[in-house]
Protein backbone atom coordinates (compact mmCIF):
# COMPACT_ATOMS: atom_id res chain seq x y z
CA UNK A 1 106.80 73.69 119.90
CA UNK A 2 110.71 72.26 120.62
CA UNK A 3 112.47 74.58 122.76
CA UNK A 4 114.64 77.36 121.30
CA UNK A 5 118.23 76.72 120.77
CA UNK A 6 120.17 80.15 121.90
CA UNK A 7 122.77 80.33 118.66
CA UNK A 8 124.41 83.64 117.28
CA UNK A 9 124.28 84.29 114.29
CA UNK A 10 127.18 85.46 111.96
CA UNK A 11 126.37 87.25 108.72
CA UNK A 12 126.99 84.47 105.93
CA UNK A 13 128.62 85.50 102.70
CA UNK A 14 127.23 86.62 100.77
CA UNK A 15 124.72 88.98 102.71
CA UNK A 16 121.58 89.84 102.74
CA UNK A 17 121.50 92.62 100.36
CA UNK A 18 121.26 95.90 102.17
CA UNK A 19 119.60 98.94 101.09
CA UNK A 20 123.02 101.00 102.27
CA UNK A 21 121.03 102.80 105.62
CA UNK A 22 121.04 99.57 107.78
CA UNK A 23 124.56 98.40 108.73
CA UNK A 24 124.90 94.32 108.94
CA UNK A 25 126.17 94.51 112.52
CA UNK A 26 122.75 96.42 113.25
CA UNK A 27 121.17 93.65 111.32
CA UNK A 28 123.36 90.97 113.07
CA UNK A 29 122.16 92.03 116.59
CA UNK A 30 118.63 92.33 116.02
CA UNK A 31 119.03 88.69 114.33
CA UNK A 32 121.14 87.26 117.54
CA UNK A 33 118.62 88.61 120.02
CA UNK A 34 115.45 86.83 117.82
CA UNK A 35 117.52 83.65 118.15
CA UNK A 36 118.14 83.27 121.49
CA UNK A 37 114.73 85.36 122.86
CA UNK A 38 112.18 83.33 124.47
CA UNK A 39 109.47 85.83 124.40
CA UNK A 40 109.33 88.52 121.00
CA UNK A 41 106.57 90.85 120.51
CA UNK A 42 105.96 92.97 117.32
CA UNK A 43 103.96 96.72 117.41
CA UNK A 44 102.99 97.67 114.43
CA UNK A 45 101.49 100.82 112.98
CA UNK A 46 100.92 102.45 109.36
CA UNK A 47 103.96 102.77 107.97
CA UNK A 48 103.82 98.48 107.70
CA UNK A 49 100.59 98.56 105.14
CA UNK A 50 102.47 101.38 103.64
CA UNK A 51 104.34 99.23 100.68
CA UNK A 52 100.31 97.60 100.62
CA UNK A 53 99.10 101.07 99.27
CA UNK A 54 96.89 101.28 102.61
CA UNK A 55 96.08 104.79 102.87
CA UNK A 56 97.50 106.37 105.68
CA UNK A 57 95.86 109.33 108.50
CA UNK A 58 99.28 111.75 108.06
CA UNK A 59 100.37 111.82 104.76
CA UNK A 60 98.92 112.67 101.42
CA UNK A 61 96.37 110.50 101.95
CA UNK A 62 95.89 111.84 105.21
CA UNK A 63 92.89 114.39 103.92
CA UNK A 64 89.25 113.23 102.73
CA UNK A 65 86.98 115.84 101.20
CA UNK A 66 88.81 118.47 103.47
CA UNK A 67 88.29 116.45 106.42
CA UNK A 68 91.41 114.95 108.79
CA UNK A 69 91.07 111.62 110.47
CA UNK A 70 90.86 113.55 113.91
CA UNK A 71 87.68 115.44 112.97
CA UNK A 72 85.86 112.35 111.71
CA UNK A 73 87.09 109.16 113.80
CA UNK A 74 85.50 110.47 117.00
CA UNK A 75 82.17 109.66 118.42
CA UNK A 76 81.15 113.58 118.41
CA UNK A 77 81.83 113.40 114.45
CA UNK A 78 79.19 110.25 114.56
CA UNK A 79 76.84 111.50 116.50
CA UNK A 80 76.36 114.39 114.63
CA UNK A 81 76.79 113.00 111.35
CA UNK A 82 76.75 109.09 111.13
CA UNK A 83 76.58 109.01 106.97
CA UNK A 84 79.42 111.09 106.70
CA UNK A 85 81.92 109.38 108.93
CA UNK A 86 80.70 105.82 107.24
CA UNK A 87 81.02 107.77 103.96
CA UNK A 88 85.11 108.24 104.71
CA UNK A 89 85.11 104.76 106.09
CA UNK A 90 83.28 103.07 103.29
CA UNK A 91 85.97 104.54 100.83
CA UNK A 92 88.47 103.68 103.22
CA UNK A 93 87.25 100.00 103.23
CA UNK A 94 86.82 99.94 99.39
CA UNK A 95 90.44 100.81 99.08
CA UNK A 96 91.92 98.72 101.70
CA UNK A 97 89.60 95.80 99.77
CA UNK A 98 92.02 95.70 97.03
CA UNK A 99 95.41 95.66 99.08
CA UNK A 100 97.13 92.92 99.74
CA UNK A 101 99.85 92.18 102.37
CA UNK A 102 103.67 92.99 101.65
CA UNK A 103 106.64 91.38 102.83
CA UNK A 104 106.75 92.62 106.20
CA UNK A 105 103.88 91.15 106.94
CA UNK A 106 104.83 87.76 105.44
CA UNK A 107 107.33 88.00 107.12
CA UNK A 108 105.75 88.26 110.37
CA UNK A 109 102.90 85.89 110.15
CA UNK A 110 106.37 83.32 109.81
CA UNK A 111 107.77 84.40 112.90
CA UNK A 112 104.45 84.12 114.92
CA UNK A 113 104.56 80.30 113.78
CA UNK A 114 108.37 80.15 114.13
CA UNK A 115 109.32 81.62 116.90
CA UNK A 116 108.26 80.80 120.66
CA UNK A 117 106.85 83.38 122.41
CA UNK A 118 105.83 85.62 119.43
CA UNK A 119 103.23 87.90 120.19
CA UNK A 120 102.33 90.98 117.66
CA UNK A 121 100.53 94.10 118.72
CA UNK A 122 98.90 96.03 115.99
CA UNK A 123 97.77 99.65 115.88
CA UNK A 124 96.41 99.07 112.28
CA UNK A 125 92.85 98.34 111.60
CA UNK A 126 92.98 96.83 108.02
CA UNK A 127 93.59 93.09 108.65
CA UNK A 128 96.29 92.60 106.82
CA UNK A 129 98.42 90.73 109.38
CA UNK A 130 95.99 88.40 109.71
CA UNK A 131 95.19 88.07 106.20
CA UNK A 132 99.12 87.14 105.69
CA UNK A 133 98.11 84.47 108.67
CA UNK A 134 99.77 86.05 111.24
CA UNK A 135 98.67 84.02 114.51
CA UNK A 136 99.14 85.19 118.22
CA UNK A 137 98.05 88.65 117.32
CA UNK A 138 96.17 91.21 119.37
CA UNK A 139 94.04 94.44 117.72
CA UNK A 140 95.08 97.35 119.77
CA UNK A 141 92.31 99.84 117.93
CA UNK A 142 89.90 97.04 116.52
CA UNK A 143 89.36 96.09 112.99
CA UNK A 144 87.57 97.89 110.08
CA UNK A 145 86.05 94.89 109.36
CA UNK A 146 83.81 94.81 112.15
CA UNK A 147 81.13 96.50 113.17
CA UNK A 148 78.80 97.19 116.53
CA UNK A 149 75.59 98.99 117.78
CA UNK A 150 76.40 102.48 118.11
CA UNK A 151 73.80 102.93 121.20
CA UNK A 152 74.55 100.07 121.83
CA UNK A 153 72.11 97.59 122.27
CA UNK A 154 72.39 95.02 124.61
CA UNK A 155 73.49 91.78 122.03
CA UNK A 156 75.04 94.54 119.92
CA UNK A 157 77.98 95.66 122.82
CA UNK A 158 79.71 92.58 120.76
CA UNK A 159 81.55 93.19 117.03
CA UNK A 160 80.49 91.37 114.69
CA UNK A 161 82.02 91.01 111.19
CA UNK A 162 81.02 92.29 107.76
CA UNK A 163 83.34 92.05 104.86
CA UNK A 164 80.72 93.73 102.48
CA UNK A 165 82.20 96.11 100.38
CA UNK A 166 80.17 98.21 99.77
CA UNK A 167 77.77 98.04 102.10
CA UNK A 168 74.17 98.33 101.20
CA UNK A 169 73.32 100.99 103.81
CA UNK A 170 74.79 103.87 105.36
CA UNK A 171 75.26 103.58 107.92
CA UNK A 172 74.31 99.88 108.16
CA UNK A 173 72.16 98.56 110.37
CA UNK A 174 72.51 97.17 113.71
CA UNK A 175 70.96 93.19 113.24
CA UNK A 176 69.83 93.07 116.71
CA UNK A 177 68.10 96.09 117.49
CA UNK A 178 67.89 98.16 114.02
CA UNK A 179 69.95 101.07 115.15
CA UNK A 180 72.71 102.62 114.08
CA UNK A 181 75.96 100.50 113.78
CA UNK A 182 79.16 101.88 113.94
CA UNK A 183 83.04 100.55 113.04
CA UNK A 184 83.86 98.29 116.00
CA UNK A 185 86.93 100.65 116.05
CA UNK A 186 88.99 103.02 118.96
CA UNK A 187 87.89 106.44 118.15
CA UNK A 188 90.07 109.51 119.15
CA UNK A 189 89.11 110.15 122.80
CA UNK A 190 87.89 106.42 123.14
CA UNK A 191 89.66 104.05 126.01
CA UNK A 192 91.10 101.07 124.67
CA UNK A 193 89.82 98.30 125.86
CA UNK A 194 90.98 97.14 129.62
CA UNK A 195 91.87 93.09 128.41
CA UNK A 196 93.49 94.54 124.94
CA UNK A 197 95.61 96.77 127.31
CA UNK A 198 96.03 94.19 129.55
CA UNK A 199 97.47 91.88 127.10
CA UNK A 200 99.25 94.35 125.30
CA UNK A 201 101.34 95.31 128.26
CA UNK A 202 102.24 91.79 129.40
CA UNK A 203 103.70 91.26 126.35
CA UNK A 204 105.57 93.80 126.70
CA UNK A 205 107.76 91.63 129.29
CA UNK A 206 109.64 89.99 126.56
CA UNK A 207 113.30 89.60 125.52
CA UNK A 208 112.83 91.34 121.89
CA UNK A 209 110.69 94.15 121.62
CA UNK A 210 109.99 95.48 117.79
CA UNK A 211 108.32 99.10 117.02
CA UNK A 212 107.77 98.80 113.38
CA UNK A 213 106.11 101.34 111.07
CA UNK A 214 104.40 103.68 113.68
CA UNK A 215 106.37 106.46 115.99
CA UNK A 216 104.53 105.01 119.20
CA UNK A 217 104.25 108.51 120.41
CA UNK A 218 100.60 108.32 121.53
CA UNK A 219 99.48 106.84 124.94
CA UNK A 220 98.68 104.31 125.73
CA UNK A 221 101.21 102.39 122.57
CA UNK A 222 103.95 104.80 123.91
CA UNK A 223 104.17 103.11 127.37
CA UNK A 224 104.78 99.95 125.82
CA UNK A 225 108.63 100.73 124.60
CA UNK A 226 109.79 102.22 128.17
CA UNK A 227 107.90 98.94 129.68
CA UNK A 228 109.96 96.78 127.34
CA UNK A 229 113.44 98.74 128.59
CA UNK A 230 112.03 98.54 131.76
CA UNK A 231 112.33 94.57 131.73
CA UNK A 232 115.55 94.52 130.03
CA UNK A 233 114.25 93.87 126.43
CA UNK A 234 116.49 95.13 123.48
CA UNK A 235 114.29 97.29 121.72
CA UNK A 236 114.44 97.81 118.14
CA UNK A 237 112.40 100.36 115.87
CA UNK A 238 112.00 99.86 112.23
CA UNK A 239 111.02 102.99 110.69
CA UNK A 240 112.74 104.57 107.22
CA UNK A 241 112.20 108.41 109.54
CA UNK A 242 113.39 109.16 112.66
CA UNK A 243 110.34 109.10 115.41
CA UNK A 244 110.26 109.77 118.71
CA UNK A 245 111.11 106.43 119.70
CA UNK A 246 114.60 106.88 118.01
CA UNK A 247 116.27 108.47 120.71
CA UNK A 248 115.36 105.59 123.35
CA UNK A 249 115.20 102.15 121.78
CA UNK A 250 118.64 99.98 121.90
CA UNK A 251 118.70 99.89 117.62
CA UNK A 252 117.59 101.46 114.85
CA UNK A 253 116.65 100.24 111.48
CA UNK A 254 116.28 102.95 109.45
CA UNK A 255 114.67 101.47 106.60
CA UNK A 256 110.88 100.35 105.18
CA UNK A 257 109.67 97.36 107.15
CA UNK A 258 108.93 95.59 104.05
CA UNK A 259 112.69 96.07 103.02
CA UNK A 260 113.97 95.39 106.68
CA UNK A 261 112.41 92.46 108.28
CA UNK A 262 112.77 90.08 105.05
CA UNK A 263 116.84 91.08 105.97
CA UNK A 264 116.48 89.86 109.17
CA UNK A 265 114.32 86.84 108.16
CA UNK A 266 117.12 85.95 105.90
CA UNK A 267 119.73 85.92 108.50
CA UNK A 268 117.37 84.02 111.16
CA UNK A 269 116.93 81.48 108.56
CA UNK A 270 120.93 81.25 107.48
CA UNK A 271 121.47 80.37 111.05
């Protein structure tokens, strides 16, 4: 890739059309720091699959036959009852089946072949980002495509895809050892993996760091915006509600991503 050439960028007339919450100067900086950045990186959470019609955990959505999310994604909720918790994730996968990505995440997969350095960081499970082709991309929770041995067996301690939908068993079965399988995903009270973490804090070192669509309020995501200020990124959340991040980040975009980022896309490209 040819080396970036630093350029600011001036909003062109006419503008971008704004949705009256984001200011163009707000728009303008975020824009100028992309262009001259040698290093971005991109969290994600929820709210970016929102515009998708992803169901969310908090939210309307949020409840499942008068279950929450934190009473079934844990491995005590498994253990106990395995059919149930693939039950909730079964409908979640049929429903996530028929989504399709929005313009945020368009807009991202062009930046992670634009832009040097790019690097997203996604708290969402549901594959969208890389179904829009985003490239340089790294699953902070796992996938909801994939699945693993829930003892696990020795050759089942690696995910494997399935894409079924639905699935012919549940919960399916574990190819290598018959067992139990479970979603190759971070359950509430799980550690996240050590080389996820790993790589999700060194790209934290960057020059642009983006929250977009999640409050980042829960460790370990939350450590990654202080570790961006920490090495002098500007730090920008994109979030239409004010979150916990919004009293420590450098900007504030308070608007949908899928609203946002094409905005910003527009004025990276004008330059």
């Amino acid at each position: 890739m040819p080396p970036r050439i630093a350029r600011i960028i001036v909003p062109m007339d006419p503008s971008p059309p704004s949705t009256g919450t984001v200011s163009p100067a707000a728009l303008a900086r975020v824009a100028n720091a992309i262009a001259r950045a040698t290093r971005v990186t991109v969290l994600t959470g929820a709210g970016v699959s929102a515009a998708s019609g992803v169901p969310t955990f908090r939210g309307p959505d949020g409840l499942w036959r008068a279950h929450r999310p934190e009473q079934l994604a844990t491995p005590e909720a498994f253990a106990r009852d395995p059919r149930l918790v693939w039950e909730w994730y079964e409908w979640r996968r049929q429903r996530i089946a028929r989504c399709r990505p929005n313009r945020a995440h368009e807009v991202l997969a062009g930046w992670s072949r634009r832009l040097q350095g790019f690097t997203l960081v996604t708290q969402n499970v549901d594959g969208l980002h890389e179904l829009a082709g985003t490239g340089h991309t790294v699953r902070f929770h796992g996938s909801i495509w994939e699945l693993r041995c829930a003892v696990p067996c020795t050759r089942g301690r690696s995910p494997w895809r399935d894409e079924t939908v639905p699935l012919p068993r549940l919960p399916p079965a574990c190819p290598h050892c018959g067992g139990d399988a479970r979603p190759a995903v971070v359950w509430f009270g799980e550690l996240i993996d050590e080389h996820v973490l790993e790589a999700s804090i060194a790209a934290a070192a960057c020059d642009v760091f983006l929250v977009v669509g999640t409050s980042a309020v829960v460790y370990p995501a939350a450590a990654l915006v202080p570790t961006a200020a920490a090495h002098g990124a500007l730090t920008v959340e994109v979030n239409p509600e004010a979150t916990a991040a919004s009293s420590i980040v450098d900007v504030v975009l308070a608007e949908a991503a899928d609203l946002v980022l094409p905005q910003v896309d527009a004025l990276l490209n004008a330059g």
